[in-house]
Protein backbone atom coordinates (compact mmCIF):
# COMPACT_ATOMS: atom_id res chain seq x y z
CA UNK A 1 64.82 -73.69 -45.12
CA UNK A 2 68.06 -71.88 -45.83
CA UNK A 3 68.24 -69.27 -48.59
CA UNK A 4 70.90 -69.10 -51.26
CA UNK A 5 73.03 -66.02 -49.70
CA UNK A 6 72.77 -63.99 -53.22
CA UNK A 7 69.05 -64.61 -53.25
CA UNK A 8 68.57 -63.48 -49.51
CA UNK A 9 71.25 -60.54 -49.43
CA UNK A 10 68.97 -59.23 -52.94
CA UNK A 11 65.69 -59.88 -51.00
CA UNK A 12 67.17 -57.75 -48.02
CA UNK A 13 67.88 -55.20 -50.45
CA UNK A 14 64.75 -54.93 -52.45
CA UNK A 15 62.76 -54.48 -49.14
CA UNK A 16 65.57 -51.86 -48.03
CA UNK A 17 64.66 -50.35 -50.78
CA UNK A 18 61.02 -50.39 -51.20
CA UNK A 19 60.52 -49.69 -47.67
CA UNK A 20 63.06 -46.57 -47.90
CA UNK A 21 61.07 -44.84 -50.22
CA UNK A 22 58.17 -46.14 -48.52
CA UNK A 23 58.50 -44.67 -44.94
CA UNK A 24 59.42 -41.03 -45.90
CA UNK A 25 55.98 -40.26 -47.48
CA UNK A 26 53.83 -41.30 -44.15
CA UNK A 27 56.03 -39.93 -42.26
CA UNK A 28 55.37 -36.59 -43.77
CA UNK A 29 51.53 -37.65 -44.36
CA UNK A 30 50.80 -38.32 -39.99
CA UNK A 31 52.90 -34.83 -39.24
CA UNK A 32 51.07 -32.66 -42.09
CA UNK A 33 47.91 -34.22 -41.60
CA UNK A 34 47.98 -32.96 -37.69
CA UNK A 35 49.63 -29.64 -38.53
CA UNK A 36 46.74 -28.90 -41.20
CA UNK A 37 43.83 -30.04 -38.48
CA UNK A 38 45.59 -27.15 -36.30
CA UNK A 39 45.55 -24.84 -39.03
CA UNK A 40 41.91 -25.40 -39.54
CA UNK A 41 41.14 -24.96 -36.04
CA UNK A 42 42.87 -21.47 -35.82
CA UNK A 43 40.83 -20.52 -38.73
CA UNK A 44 37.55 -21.80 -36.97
CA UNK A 45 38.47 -19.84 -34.10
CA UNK A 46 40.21 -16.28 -35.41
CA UNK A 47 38.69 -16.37 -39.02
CA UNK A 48 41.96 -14.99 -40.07
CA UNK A 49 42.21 -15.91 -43.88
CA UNK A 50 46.23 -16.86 -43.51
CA UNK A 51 44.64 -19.84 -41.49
CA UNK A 52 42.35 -21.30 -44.18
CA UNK A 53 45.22 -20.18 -46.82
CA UNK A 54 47.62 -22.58 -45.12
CA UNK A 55 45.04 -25.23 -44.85
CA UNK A 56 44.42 -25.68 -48.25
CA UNK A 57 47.66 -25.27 -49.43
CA UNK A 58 49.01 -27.45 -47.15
CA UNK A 59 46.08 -30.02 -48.02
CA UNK A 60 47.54 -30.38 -52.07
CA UNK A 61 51.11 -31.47 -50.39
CA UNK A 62 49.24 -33.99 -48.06
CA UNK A 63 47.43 -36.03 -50.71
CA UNK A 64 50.31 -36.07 -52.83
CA UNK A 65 51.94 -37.82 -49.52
CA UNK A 66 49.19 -39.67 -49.15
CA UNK A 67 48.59 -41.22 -52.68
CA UNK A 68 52.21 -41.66 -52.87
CA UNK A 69 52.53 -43.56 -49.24
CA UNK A 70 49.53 -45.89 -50.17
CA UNK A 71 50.88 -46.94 -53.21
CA UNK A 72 54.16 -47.85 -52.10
CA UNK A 73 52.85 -49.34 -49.34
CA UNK A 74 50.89 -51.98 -51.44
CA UNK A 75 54.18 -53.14 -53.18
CA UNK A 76 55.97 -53.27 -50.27
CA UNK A 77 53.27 -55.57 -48.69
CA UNK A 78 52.68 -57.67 -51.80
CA UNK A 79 56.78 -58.51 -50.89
CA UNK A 80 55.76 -60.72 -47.90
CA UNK A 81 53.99 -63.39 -50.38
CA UNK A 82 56.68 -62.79 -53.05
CA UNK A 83 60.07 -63.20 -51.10
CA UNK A 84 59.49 -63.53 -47.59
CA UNK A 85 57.41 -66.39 -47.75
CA UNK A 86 58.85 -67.83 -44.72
CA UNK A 87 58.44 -65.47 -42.54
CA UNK A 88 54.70 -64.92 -43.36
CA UNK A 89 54.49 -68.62 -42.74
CA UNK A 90 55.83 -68.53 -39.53
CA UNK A 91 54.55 -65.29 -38.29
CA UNK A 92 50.95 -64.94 -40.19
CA UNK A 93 49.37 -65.23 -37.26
CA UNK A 94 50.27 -62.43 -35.74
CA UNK A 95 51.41 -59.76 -38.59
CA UNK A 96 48.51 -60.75 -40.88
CA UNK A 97 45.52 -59.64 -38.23
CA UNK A 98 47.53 -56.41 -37.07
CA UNK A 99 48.10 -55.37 -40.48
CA UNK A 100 44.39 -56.29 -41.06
CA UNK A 101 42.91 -54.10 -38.01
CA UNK A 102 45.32 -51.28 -39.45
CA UNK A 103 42.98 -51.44 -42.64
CA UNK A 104 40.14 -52.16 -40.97
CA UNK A 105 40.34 -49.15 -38.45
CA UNK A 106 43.44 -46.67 -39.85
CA UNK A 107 42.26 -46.87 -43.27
CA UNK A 108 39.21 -46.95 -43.97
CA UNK A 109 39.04 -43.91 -41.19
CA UNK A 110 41.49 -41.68 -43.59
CA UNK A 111 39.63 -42.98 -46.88
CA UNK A 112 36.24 -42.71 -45.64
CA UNK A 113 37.11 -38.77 -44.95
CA UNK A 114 39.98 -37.84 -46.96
CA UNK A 115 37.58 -36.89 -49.76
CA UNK A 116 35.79 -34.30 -47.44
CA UNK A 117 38.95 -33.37 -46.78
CA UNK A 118 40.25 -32.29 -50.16
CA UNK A 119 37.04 -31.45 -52.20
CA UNK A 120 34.76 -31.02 -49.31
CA UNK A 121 35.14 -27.10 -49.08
CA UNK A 122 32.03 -24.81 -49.52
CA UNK A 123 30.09 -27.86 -50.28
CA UNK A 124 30.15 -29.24 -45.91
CA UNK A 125 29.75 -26.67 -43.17
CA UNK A 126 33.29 -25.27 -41.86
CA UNK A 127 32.38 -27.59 -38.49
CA UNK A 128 31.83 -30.57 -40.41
CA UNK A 129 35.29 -30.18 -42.99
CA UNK A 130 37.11 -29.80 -39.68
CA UNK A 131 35.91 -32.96 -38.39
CA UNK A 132 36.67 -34.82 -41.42
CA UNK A 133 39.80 -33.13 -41.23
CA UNK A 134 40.38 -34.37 -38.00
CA UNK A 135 39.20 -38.14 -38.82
CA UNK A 136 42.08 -37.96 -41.30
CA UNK A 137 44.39 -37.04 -38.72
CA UNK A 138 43.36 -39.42 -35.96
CA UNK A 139 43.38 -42.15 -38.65
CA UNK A 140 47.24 -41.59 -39.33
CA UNK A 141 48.06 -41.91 -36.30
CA UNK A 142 46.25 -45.10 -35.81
CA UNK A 143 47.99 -46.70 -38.44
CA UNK A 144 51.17 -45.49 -36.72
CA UNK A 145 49.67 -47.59 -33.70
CA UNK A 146 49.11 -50.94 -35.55
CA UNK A 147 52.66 -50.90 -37.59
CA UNK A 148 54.86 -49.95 -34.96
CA UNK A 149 52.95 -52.82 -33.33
CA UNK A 150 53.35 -55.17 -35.70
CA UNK A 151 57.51 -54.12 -36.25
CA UNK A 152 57.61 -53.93 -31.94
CA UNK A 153 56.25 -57.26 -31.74
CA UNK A 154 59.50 -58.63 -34.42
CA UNK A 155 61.47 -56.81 -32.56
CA UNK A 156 60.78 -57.77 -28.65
CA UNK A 157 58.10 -60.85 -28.89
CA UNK A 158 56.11 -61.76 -26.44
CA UNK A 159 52.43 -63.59 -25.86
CA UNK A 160 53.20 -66.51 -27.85
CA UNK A 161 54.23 -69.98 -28.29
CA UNK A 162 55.90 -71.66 -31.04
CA UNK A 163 53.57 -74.93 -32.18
CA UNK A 164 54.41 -76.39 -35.22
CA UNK A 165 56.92 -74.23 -36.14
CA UNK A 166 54.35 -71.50 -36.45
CA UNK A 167 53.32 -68.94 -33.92
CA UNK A 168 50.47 -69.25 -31.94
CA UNK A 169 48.84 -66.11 -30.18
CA UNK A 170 48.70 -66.83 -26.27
CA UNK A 171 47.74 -62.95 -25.33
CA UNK A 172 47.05 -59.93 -27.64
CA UNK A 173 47.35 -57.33 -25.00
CA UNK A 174 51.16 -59.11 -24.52
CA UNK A 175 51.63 -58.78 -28.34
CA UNK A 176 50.80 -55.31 -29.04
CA UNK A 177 51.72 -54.12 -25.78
CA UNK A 178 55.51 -55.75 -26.23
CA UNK A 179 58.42 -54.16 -24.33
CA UNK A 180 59.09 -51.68 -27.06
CA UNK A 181 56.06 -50.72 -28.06
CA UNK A 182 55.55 -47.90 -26.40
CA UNK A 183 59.36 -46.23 -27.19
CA UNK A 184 59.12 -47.18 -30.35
CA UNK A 185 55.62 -45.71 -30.83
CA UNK A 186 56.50 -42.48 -29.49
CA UNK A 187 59.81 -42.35 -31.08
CA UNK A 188 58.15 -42.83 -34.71
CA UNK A 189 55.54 -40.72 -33.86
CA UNK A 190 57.35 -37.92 -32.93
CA UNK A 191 60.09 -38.23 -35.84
CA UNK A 192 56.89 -37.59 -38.30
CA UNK A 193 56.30 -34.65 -36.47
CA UNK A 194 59.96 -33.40 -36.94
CA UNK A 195 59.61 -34.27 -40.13
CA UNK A 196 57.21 -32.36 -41.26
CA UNK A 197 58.03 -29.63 -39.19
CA UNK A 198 61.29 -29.35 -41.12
CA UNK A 199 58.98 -29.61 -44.13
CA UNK A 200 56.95 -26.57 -43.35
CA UNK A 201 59.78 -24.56 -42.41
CA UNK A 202 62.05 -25.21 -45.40
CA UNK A 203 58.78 -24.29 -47.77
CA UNK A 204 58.80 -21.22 -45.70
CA UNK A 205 62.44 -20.06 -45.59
CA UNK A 206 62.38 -20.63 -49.36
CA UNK A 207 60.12 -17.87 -49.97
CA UNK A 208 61.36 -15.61 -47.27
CA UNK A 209 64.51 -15.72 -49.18
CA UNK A 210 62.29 -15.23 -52.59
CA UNK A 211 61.15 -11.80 -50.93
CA UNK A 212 57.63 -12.79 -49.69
CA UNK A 213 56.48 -11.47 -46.33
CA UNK A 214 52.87 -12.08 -46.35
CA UNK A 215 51.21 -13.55 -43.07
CA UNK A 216 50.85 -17.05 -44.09
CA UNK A 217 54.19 -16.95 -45.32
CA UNK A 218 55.82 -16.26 -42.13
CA UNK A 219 53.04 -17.77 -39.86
CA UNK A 220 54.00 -21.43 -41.70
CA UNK A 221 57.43 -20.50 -41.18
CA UNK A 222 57.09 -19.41 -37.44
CA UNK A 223 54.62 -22.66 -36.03
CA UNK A 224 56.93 -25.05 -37.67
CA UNK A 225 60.07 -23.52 -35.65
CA UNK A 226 58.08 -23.89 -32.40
CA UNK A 227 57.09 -27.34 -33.53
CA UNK A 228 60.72 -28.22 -34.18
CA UNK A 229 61.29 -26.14 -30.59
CA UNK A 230 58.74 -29.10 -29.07
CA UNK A 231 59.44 -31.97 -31.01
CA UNK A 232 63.57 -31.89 -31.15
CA UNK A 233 64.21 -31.96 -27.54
CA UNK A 234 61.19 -34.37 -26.70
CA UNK A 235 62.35 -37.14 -29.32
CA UNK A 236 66.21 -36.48 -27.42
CA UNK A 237 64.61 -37.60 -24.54
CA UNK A 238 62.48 -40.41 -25.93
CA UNK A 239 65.17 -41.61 -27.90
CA UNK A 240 67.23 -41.97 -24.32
CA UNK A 241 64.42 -43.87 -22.74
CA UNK A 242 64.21 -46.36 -25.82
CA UNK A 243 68.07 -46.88 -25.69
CA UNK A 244 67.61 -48.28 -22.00
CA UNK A 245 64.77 -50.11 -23.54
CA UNK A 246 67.31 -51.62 -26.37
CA UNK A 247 70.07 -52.21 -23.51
CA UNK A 248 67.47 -54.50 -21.92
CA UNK A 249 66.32 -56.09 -24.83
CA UNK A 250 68.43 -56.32 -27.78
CA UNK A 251 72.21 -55.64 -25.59
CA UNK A 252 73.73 -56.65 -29.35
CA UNK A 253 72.33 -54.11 -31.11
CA UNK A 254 73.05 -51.39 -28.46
CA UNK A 255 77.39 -52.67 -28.32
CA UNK A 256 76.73 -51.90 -31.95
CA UNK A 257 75.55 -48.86 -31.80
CA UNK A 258 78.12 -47.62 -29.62
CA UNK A 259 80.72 -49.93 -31.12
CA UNK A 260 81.83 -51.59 -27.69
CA UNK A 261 83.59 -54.92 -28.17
CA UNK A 262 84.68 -55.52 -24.36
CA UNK A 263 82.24 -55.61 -21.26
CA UNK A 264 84.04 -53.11 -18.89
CA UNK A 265 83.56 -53.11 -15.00
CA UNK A 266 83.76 -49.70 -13.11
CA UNK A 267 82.56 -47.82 -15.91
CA UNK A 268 81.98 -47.27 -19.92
CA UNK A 269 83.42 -44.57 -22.03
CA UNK A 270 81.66 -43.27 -24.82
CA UNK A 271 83.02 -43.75 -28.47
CA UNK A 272 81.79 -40.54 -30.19
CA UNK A 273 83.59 -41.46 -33.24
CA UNK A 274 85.45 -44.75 -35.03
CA UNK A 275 85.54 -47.03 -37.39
CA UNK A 276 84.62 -50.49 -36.24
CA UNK A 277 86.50 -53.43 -37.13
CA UNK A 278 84.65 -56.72 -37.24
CA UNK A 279 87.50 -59.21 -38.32
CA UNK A 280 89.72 -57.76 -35.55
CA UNK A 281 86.65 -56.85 -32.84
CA UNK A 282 87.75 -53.53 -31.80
CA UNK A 283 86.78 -49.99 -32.77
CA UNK A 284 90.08 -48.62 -34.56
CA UNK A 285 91.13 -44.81 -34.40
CA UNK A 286 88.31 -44.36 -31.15
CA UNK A 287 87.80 -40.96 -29.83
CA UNK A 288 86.29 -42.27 -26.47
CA UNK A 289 84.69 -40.03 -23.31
CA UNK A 290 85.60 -42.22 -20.07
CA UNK A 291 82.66 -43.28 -17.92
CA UNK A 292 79.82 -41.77 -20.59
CA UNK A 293 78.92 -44.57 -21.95
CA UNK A 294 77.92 -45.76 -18.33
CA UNK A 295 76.08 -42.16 -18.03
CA UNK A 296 74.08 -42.34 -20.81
CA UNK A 297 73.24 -45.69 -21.60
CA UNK A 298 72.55 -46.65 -17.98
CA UNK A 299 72.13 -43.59 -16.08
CA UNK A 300 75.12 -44.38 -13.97
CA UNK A 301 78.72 -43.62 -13.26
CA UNK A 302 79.62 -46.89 -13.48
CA UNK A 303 77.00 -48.90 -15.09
CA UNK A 304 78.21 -52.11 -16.79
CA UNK A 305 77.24 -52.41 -20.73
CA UNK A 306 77.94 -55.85 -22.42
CA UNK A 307 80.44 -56.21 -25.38
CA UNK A 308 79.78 -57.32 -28.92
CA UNK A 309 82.38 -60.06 -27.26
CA UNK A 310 79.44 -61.79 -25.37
CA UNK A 311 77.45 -62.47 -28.24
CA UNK A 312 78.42 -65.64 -31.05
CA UNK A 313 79.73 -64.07 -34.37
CA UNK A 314 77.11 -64.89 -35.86
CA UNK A 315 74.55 -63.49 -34.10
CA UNK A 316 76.22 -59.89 -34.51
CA UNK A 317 74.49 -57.08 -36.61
CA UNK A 318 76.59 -55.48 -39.09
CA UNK A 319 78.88 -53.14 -36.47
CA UNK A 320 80.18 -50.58 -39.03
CA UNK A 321 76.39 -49.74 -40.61
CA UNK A 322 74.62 -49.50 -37.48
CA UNK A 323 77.61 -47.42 -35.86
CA UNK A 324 77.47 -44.75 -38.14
CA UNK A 325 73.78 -44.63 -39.08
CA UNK A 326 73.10 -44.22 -35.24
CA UNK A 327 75.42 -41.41 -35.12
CA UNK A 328 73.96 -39.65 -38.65
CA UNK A 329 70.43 -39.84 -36.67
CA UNK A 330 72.06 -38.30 -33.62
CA UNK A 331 74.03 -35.80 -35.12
CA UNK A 332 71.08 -34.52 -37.50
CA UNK A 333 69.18 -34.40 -34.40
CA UNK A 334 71.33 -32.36 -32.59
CA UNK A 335 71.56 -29.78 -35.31
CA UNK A 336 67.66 -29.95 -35.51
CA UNK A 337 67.68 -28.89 -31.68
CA UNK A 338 70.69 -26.03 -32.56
CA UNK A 339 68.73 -24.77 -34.91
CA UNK A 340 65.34 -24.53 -33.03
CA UNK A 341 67.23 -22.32 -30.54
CA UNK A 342 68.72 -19.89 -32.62
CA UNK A 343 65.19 -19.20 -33.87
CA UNK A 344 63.64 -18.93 -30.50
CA UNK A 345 67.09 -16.19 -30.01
CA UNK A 346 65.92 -14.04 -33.26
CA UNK A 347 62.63 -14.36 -32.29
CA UNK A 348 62.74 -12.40 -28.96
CA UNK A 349 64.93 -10.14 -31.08
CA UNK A 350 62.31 -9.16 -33.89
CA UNK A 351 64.72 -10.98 -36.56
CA UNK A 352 63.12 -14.24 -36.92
CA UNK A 353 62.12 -13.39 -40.70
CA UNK A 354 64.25 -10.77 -41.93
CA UNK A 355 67.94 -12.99 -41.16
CA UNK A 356 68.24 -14.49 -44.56
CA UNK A 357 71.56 -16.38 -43.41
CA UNK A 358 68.94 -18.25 -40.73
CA UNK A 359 66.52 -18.99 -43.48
CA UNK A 360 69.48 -20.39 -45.52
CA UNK A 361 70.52 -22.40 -42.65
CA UNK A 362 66.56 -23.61 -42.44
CA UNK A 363 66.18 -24.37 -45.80
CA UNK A 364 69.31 -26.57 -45.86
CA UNK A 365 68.39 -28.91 -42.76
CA UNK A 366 64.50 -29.05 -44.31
CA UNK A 367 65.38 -32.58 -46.15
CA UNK A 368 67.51 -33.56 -43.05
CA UNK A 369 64.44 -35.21 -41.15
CA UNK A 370 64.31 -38.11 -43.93
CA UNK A 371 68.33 -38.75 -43.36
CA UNK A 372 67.73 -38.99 -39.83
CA UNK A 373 64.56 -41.08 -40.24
CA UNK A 374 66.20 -43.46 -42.49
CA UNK A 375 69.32 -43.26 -40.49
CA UNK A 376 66.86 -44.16 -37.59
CA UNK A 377 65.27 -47.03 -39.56
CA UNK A 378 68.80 -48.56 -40.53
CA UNK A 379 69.96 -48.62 -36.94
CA UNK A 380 66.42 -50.37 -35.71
CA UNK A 381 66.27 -52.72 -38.61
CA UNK A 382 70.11 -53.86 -39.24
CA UNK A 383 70.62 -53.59 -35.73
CA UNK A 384 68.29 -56.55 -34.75
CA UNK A 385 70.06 -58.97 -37.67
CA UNK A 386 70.57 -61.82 -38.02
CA UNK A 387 67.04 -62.05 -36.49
CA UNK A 388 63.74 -61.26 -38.18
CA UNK A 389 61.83 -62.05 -35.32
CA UNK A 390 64.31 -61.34 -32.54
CA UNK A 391 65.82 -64.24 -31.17
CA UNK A 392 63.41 -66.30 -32.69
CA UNK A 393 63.73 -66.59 -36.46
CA UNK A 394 66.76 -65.54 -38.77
CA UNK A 395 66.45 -63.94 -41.35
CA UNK A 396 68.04 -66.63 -43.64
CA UNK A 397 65.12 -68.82 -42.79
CA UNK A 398 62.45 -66.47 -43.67
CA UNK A 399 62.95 -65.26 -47.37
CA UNK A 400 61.35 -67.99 -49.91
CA UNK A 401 62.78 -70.26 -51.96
CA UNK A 402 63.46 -68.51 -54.96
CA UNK A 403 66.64 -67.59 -57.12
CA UNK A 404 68.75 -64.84 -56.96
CA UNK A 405 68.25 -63.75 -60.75
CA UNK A 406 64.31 -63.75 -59.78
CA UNK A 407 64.86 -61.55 -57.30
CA UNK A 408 67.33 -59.31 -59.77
CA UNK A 409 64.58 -59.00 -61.86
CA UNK A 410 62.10 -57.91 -59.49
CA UNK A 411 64.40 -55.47 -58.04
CA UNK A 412 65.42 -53.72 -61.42
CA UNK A 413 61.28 -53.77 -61.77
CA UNK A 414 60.83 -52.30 -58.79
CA UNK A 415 63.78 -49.58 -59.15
CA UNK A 416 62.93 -48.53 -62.68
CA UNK A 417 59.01 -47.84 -61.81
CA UNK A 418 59.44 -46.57 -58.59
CA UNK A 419 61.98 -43.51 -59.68
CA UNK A 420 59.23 -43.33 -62.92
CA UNK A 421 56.59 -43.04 -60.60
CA UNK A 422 57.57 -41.42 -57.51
CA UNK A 423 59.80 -39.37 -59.23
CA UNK A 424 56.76 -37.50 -60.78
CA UNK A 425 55.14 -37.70 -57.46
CA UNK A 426 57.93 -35.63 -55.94
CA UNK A 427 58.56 -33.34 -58.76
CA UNK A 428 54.55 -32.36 -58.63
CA UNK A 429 55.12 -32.23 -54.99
CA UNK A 430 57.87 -30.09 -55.35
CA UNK A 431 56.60 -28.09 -57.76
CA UNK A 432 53.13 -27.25 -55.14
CA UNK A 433 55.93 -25.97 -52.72
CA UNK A 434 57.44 -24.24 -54.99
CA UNK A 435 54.27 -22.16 -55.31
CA UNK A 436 53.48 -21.38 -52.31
CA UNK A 437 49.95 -20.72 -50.71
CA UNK A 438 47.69 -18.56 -52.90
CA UNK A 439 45.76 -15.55 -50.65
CA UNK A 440 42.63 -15.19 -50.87
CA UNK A 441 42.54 -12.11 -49.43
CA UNK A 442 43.17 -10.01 -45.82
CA UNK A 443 43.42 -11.67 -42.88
CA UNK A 444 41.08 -10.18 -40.25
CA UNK A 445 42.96 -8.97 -37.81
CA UNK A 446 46.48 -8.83 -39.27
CA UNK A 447 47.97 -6.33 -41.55
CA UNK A 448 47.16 -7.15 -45.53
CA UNK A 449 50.83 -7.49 -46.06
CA UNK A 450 52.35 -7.82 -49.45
CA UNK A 451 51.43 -10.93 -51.46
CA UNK A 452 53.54 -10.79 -54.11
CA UNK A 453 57.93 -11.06 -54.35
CA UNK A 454 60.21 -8.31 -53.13
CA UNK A 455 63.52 -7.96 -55.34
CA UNK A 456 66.99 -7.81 -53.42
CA UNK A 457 67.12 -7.41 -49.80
CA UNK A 458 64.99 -4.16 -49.54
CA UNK A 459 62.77 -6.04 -46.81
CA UNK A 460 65.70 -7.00 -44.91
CA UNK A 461 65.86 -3.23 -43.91
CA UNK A 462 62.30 -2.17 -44.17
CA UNK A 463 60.95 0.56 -41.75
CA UNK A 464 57.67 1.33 -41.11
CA UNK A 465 57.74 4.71 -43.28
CA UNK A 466 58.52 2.19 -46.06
CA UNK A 467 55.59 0.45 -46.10
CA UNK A 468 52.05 1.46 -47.68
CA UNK A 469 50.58 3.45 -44.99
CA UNK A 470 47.35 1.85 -43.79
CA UNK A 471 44.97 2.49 -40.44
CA UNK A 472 47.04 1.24 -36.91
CA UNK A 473 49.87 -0.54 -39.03
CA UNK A 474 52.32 -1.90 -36.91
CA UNK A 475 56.32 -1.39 -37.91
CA UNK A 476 57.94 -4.37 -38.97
CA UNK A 477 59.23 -5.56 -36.09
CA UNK A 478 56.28 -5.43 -34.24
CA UNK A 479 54.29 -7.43 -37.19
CA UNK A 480 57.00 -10.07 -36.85
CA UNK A 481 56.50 -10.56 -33.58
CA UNK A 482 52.55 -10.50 -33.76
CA UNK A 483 53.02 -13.44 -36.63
CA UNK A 484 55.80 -15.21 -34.38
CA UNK A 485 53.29 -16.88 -32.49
């Protein structure tokens, strides 16, 4: 069956939609949950009170991320009865028991320990929080494993056969271990970690600019800028690996990407900017780099890359959206790798907490990890249309037969509750940033450094005859760089 195109363009949307606001908050649930299981550890280890500080602050913003993600995860699932009928039909067989061992293993993993997690302190041994701790962790990344199997499999099928216009498993291994699995995996996987990275360090540029200089302050601020340091440069490199993955797979979606219309022999340039043109099948106003196309997206000097030209009309993504979300993702990405370097250059120089223009410059890319995930998610998910199950089923045939005002009324449902409800979730979340971690007390080992806000840029130029004068205090810079790691 065929869907009215209102009906399916508004069922496109409303899962856009749902799943947009969807993605962001597990994203930042998987990174935080790993980043507070090292934060525990460092406590178990040094027993420095920053360390368990962090931990439970970080712990309130996790469960906010993690009620939030759950929730709008069950709407967004209760969409494959509701609208996408057709494709559950179809497909059951093999979404329906991945999304199953995701609850069955993933789930009930985090759920079964999350509550030792959050209320379990004092009331567990410190060995036994941090495995719970730890079960929470493992258990987001698990449920990374069986959705990115699940979208992998719609993406690059394989291990099946088609029997009464239904699928029919033939090989698990060959379904969850498609061709993209594994560069999709560790693509996702590593944007959470950027995420939250950026996360972490925003929180703490915000009240480096607000004056505060205790240790968990600046430790939160320091590990996520060698995260980012990791992470950046690794998902560059993963990201190049998937796109010769894509080139093998899906060619259509990568001449979209790069908005190439013709199939060139003796080399490729690269179109670093454009506007594509889809009536008239050329890339107007190009700014093109000859031969790096080839170099990039096949590792050669003159590697051939097929043309948007080679592929029926209508089996072409939409050029323009997946052209320019590609390049927001790249671009963000390449700022997020800029700006890990320029900390790792103030760090060696003792000025990794005192710039304020850095910690500006932090605090403004800290929400750019959700562009560039969504960005991310727009070029993967429009770039595979008009398939839902790539080169398999279209999308047309798998939305259900319903009207395009049901689906308007769903949609303004959805949009009004979800910027009710998640709106307070993010305002609350907010607001526990905002705050900041509350100290306990010293840390052993480090310097009881001032807990409260400094006024004006006084700290900016402090020296160590400025500060309270305790027993072997080190001078600021020297404290900096004891922190910075």
């Amino acid at each position: 069956m065929t869907a009215v195109p209102e009906a399916l363009d508004l069922a496109r949307l409303q899962f856009a939609f749902t799943v947009s606001f969807h993605i962001v908050f597990p994203a930042v649930s998987i990174g935080l949950a790993s980043f507070i299981a090292v934060l525990e550890g460092l406590w178990l280890k040094t027993r420095q009170q920053h360390y368990l500080d962090l931990c439970r602050f970080w712990s309130k913003a996790f469960a906010v991320c993690f009620g939030m993600g759950v929730v709008s995860g069950v709407v967004m699932a209760y969409q494959f009865g509701t609208n996408w009928s057709g494709f559950s039909s179809f497909a059951g067989a093999v979404t329906g028991p991945l999304l199953t061992y995701e609850v069955m293993t993933a789930f009930f993993l985090e759920a079964g320990f999350l509550g030792i997690m959050l209320f379990g302190w004092n009331r567990v041994s410190p060995r036994a929080h941090f495995a719970a701790t730890l079960c929470v962790a493992i258990g987001t990344l698990i449920s990374t494993f069986w959705i990115l199997a699940s979208n992998s499999w719609m993406q690059t099928p394989q291990g099946y056969e088609i029997v009464d216009g239904r699928v029919v498993v033939l090989s698990w291994w060959d379904v969850i271990f498609n061709p993209s699995f594994p560069y999709r995996l560790a693509h996702m996987s590593i944007a959470a970690f950027v995420v939250a990275a950026l996360v972490v360090a925003g929180t703490g540029a915000w009240h480096l600019l607000r004056g505060r200089r205790d240790p968990a302050v600046r430790t939160m601020f320091s590990m996520a800028l060698w995260l980012l340091l990791i992470f950046a440069p690794l998902q560059a490199f993963v990201g190049d690996l998937h796109g010769l993955n894509t080139r093998e797979h899906q060619p259509a979606k990568l001449a979209a990407m790069e908005g190439l219309w013709e199939t060139k022999t003796g080399g490729t340039p690269l179109n670093l900017f454009g506007w594509p043109d889809m009536e008239a099948e050329t890339t107007r106003y190009a700014l093109e780099v000859p031969h790096l196309g080839s170099l990039i997206l096949t590792h050669s000097w003159d590697g051939e890359v097929r043309g948007l030209k080679e592929f029926p009309k209508d089996e072409r993504p939409n050029v323009p959206l997946v052209f320019w979300s590609f390049r927001v993702m790249v671009g963000l990405g390449l700022a997020m790798i800029g700006a890990a370097l320029a900390a790792l250059w103030l760090r060696r120089r003792g000025r990794l907490f005192s710039s304020r223009n850095f910690a500006r410059i932090v605090l403004a890319l800290s929400p750019t990890g959700f562009i560039a995930l969504l960005a991310g998610w727009v070029t993967t998910e429009a770039g595979r249309q008009p398939w839902v199950v790539y080169g398999v089923m279209r999308t047309a045939n798998a939305v259900s037969p319903v009207s395009a005002q049901q689906v308007q009324v769903s949609l303004l449902v959805l949009v009004l509750a979800y910027f009710l409800v998640f709106g307070t979730g993010v305002y609350y979340l907010l607001k526990i940033l905002r705050s900041g971690p509350v100290l306990s007390g010293p840390s052993n080992g480090s310097p009881a450094c001032e807990t409260g806000r400094e006024t004006g840029h006084a700290t900016d130029h402090l020296t160590p005859q400025a500060v309270p004068a305790m027993s072997g205090m080190p001078g600021r810079v020297d404290t900096e760089r004891a922190h910075a790691s």
